[in-house]
C-alpha atoms as a PDB file:
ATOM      1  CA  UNK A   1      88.038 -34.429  93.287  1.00  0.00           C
ATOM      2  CA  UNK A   2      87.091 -31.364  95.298  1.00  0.00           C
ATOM      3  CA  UNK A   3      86.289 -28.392  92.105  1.00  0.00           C
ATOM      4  CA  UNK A   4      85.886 -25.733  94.850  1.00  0.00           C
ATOM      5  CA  UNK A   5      89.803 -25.951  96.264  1.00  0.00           C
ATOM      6  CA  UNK A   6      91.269 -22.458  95.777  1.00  0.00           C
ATOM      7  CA  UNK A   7      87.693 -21.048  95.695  1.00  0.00           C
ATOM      8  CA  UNK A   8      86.256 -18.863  98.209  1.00  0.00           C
ATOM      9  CA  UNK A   9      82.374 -19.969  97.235  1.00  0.00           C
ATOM     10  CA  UNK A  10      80.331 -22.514  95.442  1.00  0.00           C
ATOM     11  CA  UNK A  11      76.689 -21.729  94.543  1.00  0.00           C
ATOM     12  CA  UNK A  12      73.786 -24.590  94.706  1.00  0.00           C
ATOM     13  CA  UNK A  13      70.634 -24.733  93.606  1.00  0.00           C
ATOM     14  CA  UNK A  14      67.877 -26.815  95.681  1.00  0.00           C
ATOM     15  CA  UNK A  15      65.153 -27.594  93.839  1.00  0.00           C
ATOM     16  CA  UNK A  16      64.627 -31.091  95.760  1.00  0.00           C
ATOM     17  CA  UNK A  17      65.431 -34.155  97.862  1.00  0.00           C
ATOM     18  CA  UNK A  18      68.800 -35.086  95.761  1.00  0.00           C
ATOM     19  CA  UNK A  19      69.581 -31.556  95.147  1.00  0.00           C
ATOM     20  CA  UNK A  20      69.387 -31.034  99.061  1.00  0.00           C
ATOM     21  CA  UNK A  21      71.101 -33.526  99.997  1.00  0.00           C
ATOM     22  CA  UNK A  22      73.955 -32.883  97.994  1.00  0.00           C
ATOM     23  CA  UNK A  23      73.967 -28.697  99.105  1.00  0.00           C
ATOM     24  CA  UNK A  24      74.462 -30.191 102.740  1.00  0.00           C
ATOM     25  CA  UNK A  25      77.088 -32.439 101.976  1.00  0.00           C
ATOM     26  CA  UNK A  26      78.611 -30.330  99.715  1.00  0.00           C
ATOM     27  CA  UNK A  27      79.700 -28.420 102.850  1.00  0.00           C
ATOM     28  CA  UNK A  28      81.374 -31.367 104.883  1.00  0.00           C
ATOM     29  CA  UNK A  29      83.521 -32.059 102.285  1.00  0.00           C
ATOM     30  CA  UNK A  30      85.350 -28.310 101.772  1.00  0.00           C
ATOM     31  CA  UNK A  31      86.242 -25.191 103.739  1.00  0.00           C
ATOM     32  CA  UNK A  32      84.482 -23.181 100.896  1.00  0.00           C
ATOM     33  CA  UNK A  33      81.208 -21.239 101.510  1.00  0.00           C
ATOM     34  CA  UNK A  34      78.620 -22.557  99.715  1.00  0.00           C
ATOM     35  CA  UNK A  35      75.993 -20.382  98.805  1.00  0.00           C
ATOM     36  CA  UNK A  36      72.139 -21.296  98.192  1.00  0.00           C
ATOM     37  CA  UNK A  37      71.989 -20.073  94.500  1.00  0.00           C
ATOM     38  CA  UNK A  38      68.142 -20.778  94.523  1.00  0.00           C
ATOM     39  CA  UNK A  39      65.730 -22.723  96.427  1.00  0.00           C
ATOM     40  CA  UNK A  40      62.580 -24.039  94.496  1.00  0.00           C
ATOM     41  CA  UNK A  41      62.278 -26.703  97.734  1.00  0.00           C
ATOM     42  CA  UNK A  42      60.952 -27.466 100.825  1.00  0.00           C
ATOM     43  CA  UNK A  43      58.991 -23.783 100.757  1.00  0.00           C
ATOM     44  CA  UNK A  44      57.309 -24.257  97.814  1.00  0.00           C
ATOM     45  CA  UNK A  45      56.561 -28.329  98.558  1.00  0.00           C
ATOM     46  CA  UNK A  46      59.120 -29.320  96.175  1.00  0.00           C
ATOM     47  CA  UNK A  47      56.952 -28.081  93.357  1.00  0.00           C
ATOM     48  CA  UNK A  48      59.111 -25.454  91.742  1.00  0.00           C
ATOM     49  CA  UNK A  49      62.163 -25.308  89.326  1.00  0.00           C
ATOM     50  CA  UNK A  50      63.373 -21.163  89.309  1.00  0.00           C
ATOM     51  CA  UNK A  51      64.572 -20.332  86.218  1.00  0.00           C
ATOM     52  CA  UNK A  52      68.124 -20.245  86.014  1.00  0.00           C
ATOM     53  CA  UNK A  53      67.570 -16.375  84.655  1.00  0.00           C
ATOM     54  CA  UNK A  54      66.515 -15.696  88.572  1.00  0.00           C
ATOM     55  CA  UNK A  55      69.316 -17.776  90.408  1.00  0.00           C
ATOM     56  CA  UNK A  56      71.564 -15.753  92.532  1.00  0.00           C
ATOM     57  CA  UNK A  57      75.139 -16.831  91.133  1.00  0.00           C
ATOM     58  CA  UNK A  58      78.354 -15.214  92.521  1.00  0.00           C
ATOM     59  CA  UNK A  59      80.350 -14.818  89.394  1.00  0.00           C
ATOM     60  CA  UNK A  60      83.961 -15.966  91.036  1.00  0.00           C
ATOM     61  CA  UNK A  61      81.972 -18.605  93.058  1.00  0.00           C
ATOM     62  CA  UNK A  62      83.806 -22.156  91.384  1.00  0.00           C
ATOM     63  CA  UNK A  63      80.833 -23.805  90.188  1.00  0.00           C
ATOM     64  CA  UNK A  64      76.992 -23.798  90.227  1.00  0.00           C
ATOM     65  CA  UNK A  65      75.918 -27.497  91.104  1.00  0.00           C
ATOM     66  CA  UNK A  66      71.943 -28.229  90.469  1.00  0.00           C
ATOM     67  CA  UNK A  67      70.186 -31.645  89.645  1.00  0.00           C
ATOM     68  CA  UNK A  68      68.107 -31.982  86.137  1.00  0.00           C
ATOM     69  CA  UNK A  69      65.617 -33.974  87.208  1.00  0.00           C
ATOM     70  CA  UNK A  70      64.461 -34.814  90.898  1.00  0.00           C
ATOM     71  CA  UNK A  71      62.415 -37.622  90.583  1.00  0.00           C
ATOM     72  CA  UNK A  72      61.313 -38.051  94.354  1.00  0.00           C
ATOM     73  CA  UNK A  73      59.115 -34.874  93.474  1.00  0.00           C
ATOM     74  CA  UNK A  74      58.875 -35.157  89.621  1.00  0.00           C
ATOM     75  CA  UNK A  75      60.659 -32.048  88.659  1.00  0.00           C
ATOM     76  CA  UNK A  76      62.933 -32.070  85.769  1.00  0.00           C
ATOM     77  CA  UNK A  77      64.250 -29.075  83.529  1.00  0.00           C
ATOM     78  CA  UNK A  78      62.401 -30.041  80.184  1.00  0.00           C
ATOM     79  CA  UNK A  79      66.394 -28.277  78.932  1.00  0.00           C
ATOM     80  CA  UNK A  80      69.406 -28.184  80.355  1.00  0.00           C
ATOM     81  CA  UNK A  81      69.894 -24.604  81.878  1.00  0.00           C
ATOM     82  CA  UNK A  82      72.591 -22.545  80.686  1.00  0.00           C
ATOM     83  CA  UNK A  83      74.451 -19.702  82.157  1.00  0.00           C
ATOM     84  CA  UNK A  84      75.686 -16.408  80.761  1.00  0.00           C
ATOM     85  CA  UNK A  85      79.061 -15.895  79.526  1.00  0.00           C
ATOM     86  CA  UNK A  86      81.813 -15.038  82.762  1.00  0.00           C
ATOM     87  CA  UNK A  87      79.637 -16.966  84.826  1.00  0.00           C
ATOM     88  CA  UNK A  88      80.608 -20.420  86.686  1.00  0.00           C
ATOM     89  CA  UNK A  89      80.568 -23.723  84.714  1.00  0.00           C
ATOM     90  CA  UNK A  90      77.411 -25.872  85.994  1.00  0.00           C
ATOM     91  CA  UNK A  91      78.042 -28.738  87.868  1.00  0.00           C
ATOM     92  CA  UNK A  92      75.193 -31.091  87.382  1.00  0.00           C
ATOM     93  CA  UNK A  93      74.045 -33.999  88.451  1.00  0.00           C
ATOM     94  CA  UNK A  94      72.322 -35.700  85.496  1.00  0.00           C
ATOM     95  CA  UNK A  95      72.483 -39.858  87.377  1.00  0.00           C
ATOM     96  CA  UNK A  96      68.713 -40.158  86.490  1.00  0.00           C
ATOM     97  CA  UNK A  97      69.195 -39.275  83.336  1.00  0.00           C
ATOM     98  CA  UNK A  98      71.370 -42.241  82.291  1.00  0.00           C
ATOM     99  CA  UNK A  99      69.441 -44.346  80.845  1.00  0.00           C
ATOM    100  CA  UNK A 100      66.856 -41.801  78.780  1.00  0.00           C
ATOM    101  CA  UNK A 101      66.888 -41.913  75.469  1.00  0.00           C
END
């Protein structure tokens, strides 16, 4: 299932190793741009979540996709983040998060 068809962009947000990794395969799978949203990573040691408040999201991008929790580094949003209204649904990927209760 591609969710960007029919989009011009796609924003990500790279806060880590999974969240990385899926920003640069993101782009193999669509002719979309997609857009680094926000980049808490490789900069900053992997040691940063931004707040979703400063992420750069293109409002007719198709989706924002981030990762809760990256546990290579030990990051995870205590919350889920939330966007305002008119802004792109959040794609997230939320695998380590399966089993916690």
């Amino acid at each position: 299932m591609n969710l960007a068809h029919g989009f011009r962009t796609a924003d990500a947000v790279v806060t880590g190793n999974w969240s990385r990794i899926a920003y640069e395969q993101m782009g193999r799978l669509t002719d979309t741009e997609i857009r680094l949203a926000a980049h808490g990573g490789e900069q900053f040691n992997y040691l940063d979540l931004p707040e979703p408040e400063t992420w750069d999201v293109d409002r007719n991008s198709a989706f924002v996709h981030f990762a809760v929790n990256e546990t290579v580094n030990g990051l995870q949003y205590g919350k889920v983040p939330r966007l305002s209204d008119g802004m792109p649904p959040l794609v997230c990927d939320m695998s380590s998060e399966i089993f916690v209760a």
